[in-house]
Protein backbone atom coordinates (compact mmCIF):
# COMPACT_ATOMS: atom_id res chain seq x y z
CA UNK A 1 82.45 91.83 118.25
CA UNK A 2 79.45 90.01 116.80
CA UNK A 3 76.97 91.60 118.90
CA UNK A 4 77.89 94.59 116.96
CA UNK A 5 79.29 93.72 113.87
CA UNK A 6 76.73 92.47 110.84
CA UNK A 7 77.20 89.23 109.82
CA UNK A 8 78.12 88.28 106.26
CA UNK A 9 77.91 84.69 106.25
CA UNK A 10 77.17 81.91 108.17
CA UNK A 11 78.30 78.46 107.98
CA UNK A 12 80.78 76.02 108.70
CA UNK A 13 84.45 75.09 108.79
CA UNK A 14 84.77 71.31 107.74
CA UNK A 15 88.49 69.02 108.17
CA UNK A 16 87.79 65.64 108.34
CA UNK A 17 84.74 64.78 109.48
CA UNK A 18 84.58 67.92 112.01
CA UNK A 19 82.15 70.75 111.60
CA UNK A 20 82.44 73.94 113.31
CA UNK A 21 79.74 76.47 112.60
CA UNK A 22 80.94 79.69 112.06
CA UNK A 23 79.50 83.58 111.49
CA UNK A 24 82.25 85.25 108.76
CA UNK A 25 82.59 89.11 109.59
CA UNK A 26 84.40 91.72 107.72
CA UNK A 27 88.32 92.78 109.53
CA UNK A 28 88.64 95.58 107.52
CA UNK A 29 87.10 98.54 105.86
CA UNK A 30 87.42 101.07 103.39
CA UNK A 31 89.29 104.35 104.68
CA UNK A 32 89.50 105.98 101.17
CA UNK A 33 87.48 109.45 100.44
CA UNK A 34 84.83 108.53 98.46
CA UNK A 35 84.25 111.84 96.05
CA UNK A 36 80.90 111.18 94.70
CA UNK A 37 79.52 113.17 91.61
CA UNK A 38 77.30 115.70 92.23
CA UNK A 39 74.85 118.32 89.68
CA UNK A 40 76.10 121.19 90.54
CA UNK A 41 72.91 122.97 89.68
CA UNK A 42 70.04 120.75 91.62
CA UNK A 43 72.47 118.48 93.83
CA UNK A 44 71.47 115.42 92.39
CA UNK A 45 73.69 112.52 92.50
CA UNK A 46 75.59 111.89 89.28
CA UNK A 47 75.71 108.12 88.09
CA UNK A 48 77.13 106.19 85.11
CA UNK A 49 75.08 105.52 82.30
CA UNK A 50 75.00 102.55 79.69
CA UNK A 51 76.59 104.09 76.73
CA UNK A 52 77.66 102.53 73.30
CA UNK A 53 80.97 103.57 72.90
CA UNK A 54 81.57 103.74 69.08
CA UNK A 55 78.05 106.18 68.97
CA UNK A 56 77.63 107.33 72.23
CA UNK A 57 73.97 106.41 72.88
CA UNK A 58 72.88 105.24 75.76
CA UNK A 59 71.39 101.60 75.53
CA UNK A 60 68.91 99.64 77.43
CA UNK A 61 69.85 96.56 79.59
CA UNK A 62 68.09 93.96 77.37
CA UNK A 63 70.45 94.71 74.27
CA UNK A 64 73.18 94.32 76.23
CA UNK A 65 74.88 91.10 76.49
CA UNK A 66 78.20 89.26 77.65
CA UNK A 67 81.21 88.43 75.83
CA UNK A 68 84.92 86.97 76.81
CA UNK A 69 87.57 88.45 74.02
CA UNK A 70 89.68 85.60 72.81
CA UNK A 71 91.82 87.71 70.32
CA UNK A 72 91.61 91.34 68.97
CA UNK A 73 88.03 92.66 67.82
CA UNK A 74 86.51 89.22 68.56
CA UNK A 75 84.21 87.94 71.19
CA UNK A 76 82.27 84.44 72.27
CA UNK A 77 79.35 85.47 73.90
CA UNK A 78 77.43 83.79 76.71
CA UNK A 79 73.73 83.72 78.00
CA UNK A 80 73.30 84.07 81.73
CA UNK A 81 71.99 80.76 81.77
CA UNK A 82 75.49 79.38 80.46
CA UNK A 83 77.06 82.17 83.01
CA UNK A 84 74.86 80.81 85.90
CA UNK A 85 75.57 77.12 85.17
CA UNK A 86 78.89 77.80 86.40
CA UNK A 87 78.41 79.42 89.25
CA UNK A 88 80.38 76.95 92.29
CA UNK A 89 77.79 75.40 94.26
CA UNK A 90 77.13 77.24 97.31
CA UNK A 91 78.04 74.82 100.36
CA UNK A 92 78.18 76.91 103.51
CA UNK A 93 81.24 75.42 103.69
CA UNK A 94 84.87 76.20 104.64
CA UNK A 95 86.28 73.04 103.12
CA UNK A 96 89.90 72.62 104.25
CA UNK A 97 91.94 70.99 102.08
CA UNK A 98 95.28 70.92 103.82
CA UNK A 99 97.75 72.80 106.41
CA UNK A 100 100.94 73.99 105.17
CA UNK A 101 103.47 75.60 107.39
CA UNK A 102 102.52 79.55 108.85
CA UNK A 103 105.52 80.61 106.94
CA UNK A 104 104.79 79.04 103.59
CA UNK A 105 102.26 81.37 101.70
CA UNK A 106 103.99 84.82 100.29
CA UNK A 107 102.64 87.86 101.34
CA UNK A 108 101.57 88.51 97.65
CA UNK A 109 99.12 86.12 97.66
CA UNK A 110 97.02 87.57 100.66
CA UNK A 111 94.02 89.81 99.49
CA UNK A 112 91.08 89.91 101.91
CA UNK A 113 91.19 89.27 105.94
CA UNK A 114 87.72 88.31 107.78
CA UNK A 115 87.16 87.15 111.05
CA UNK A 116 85.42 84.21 112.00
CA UNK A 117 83.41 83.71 115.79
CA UNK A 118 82.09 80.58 116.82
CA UNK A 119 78.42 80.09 116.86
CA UNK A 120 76.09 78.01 119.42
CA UNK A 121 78.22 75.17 120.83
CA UNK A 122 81.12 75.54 118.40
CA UNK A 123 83.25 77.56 121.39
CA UNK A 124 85.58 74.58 122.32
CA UNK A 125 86.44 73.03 118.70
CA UNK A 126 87.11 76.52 117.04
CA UNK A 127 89.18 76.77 120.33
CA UNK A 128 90.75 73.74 119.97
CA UNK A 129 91.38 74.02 116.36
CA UNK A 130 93.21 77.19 116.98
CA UNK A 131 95.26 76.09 119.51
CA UNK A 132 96.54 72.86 117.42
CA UNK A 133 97.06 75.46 114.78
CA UNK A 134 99.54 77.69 116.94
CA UNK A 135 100.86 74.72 118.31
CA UNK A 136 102.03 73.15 115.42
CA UNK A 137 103.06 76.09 113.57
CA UNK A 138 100.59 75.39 110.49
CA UNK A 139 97.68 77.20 108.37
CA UNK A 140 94.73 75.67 106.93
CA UNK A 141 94.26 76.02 102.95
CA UNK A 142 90.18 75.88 102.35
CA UNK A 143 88.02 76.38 99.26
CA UNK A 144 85.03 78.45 100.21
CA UNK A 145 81.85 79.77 98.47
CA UNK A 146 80.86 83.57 99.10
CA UNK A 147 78.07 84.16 97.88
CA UNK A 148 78.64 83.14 93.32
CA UNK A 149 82.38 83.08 93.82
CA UNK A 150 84.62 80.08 94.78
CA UNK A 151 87.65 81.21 96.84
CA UNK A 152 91.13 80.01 97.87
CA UNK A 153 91.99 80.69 101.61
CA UNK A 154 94.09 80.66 104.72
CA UNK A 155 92.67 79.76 108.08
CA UNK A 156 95.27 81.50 110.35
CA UNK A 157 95.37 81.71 114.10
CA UNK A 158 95.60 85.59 115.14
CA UNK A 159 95.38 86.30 118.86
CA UNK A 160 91.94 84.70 120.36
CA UNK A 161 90.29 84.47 116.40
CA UNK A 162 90.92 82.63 113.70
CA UNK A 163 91.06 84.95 110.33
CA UNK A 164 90.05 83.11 106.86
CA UNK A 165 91.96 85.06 104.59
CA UNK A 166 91.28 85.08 101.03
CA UNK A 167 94.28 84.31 98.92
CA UNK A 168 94.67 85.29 95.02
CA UNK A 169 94.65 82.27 92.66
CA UNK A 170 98.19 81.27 91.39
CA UNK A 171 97.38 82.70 87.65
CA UNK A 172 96.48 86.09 89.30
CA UNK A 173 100.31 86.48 90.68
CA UNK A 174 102.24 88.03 87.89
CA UNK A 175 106.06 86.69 87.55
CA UNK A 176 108.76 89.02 87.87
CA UNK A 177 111.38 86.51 85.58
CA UNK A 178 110.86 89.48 83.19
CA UNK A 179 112.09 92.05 85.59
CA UNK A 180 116.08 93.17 86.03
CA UNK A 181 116.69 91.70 89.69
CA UNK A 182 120.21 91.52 91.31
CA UNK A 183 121.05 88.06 91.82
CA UNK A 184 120.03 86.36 95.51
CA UNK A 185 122.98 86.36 98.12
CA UNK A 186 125.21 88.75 100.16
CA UNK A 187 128.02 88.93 97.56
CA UNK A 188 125.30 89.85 94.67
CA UNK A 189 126.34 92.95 92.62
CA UNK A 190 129.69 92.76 94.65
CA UNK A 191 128.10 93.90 98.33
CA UNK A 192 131.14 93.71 100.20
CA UNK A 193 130.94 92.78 103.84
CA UNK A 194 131.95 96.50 105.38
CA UNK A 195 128.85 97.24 103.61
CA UNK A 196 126.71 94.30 104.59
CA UNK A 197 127.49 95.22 108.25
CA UNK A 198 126.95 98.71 107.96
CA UNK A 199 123.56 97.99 106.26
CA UNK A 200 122.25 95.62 109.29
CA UNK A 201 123.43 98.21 111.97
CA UNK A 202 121.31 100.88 110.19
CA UNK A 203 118.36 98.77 110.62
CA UNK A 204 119.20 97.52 113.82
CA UNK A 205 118.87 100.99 114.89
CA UNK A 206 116.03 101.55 113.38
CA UNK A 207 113.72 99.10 114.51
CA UNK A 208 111.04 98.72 116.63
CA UNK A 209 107.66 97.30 117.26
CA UNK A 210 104.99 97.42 115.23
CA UNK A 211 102.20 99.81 115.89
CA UNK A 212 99.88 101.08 112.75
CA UNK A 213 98.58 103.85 115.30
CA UNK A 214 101.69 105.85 114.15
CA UNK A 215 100.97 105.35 110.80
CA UNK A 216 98.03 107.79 109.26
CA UNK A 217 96.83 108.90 105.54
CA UNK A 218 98.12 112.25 105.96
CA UNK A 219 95.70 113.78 102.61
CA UNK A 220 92.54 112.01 103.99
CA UNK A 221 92.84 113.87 107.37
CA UNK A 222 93.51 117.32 105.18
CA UNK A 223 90.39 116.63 103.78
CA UNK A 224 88.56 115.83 106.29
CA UNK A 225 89.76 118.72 108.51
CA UNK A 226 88.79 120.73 105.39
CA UNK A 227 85.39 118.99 105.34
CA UNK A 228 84.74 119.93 108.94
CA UNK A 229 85.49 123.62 108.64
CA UNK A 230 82.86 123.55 105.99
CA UNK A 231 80.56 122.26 108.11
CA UNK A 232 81.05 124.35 110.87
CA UNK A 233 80.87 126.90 108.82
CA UNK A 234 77.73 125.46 107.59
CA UNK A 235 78.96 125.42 103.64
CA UNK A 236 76.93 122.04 103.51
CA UNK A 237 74.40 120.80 100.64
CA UNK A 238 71.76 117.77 101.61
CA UNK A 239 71.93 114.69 98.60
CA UNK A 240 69.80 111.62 99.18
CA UNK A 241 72.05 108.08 99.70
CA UNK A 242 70.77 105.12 99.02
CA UNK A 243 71.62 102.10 101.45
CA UNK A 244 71.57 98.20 101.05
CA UNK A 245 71.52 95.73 103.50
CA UNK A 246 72.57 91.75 103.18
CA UNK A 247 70.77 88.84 104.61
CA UNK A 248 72.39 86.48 106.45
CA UNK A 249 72.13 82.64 106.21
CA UNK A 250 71.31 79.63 108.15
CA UNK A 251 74.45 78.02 110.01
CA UNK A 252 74.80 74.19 111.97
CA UNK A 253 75.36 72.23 115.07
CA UNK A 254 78.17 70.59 115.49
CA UNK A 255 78.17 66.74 117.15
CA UNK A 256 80.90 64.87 119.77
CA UNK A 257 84.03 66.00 119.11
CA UNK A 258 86.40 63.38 120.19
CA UNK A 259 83.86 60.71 118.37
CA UNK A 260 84.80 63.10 115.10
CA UNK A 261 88.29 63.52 115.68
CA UNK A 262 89.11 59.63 116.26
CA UNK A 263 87.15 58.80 112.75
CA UNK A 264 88.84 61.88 111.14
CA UNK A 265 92.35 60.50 112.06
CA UNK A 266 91.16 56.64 111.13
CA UNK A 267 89.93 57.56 107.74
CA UNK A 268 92.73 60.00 107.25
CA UNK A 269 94.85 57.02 107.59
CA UNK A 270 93.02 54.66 105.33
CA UNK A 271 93.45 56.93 102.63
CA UNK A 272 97.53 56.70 102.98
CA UNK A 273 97.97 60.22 105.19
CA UNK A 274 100.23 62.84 104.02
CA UNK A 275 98.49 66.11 102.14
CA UNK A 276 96.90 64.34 99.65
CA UNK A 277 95.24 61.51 101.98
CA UNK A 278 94.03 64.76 104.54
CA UNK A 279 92.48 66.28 101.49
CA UNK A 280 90.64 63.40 100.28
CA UNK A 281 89.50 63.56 104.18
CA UNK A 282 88.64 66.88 103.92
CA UNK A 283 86.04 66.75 101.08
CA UNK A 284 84.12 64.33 102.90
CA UNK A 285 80.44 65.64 104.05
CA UNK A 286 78.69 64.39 106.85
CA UNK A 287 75.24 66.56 107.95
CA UNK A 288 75.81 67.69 112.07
């Protein structure tokens, strides 16, 4: 895969005193039909402008500037400078700050999957930390930099890989105490247990294995069967695109592993164990 797939970051995954550098790749992409604007009359892309909204004139980029609404009709504004000054610093760094159990996170809080490949001599301790992952059943919650932004993730086992997916911050999950839920339990809203049984042999014969090759977006292949026919038919216009391109960044070695491991567990232990004493591990830097 990373012969052929373009990197998006490079840099390390750090418990303990262990380093494992690490290239970040993307595991998913954007299957949505993308219906750019178009001039009907030349064919020239159609963009969004800076407009004023109370007078509709479009305004230049040095009169704009930021603000954060704290109540109705009033802003505090900020410079970039005082924007900038809180940007997270950027530490290459996949900073794990404990393992919970696989089972432990809700779905909910899942929002972005990317794959992570071993570089130079990290094969055997990204190995190694996957396996003790599998085998004790557990995830790794990490902190990580992307480029200005400071996210919460999930280090997860998945097949040969490990996947760091990014997880939405606790005040970004809405509660649903507002909502009108039944009760929890088999005798809520008076389920009786003909009905219960009934209920599990439905889905009993219903299931099966998982397999999202059955599964398709049934209006994006209309339209692109629709979008082929014009093309065969040569109903086609040519529009310039524009393309960017990202750099990637420097990664690091790694040194002994056992050495790492052994002074990992020590200081772990020093520090009174448990979550809290692994995540006072965890934060501690030492160059490869």
């Amino acid at each position: 895969m990373a012969a052929t797939a373009r990197t998006l970051w490079k840099g390390a995954i750090s418990f303990g005193l262990v380093h494992i550098p690490v290239a970040l790749y993307t595991a998913t992409q954007e299957s949505e039909l993308d219906f750019d604007w178009l001039d009907k009359r030349t064919m020239d892309p159609v963009g969004y402008k800076r407009v004023n909204k109370r007078t509709g004139r479009e305004i230049s980029r040095e009169n704009i500037v930021k603000g954060i609404a704290y109540e109705d009709g009033r802003y505090v504004l900020l410079s970039e400078d005082e924007i900038r000054a809180a940007y997270p610093e950027s530490t290459q760094t996949i900073e794990i700050e404990t393992f919970v159990a696989a089972d432990e996170i809700p779905f909910i809080y899942l929002e972005r999957p990317y794959y992570l490949a071993p570089l130079g001599k990290g094969a055997k301790v990204y190995a190694l930390l996957r396996e003790a992952l599998l085998k004790t059943g557990r995830i790794g919650v990490a902190r990580v930099v992307i480029q200005t932004k400071q996210h919460l993730a999930a280090l997860i086992p998945a097949g040969p890989g490990l996947v760091l997916n990014l997880l939405r911050w606790a005040d970004e999950i809405r509660s649903w105490e507002n909502l009108d839920l039944p009760e929890e339990g088999s005798h809520a809203e008076g389920i009786s247990a003909r009905e219960m049984k009934m209920a599990v042999q439905l889905i009993d014969d219903m299931a099966g294995k998982w397999d999202p090759a059955q599964y398709h977006d049934e209006f994006k292949e209309k339209i692109l069967q629709l979008v082929q026919t014009k093309i065969e038919a040569e109903e086609t216009e040519e529009v310039t695109k524009i393309e960017s391109m990202e750099e990637a960044r420097p990664t690091a070695d790694i040194v002994d592993l056992t050495e790492l491991l052994k002074r990992s567990l020590e200081k772990n232990k020093q520090a009174g164990g448990g979550r809290g004493g692994h995540a006072r591990g965890g934060k501690t830097k030492r160059s490869a």
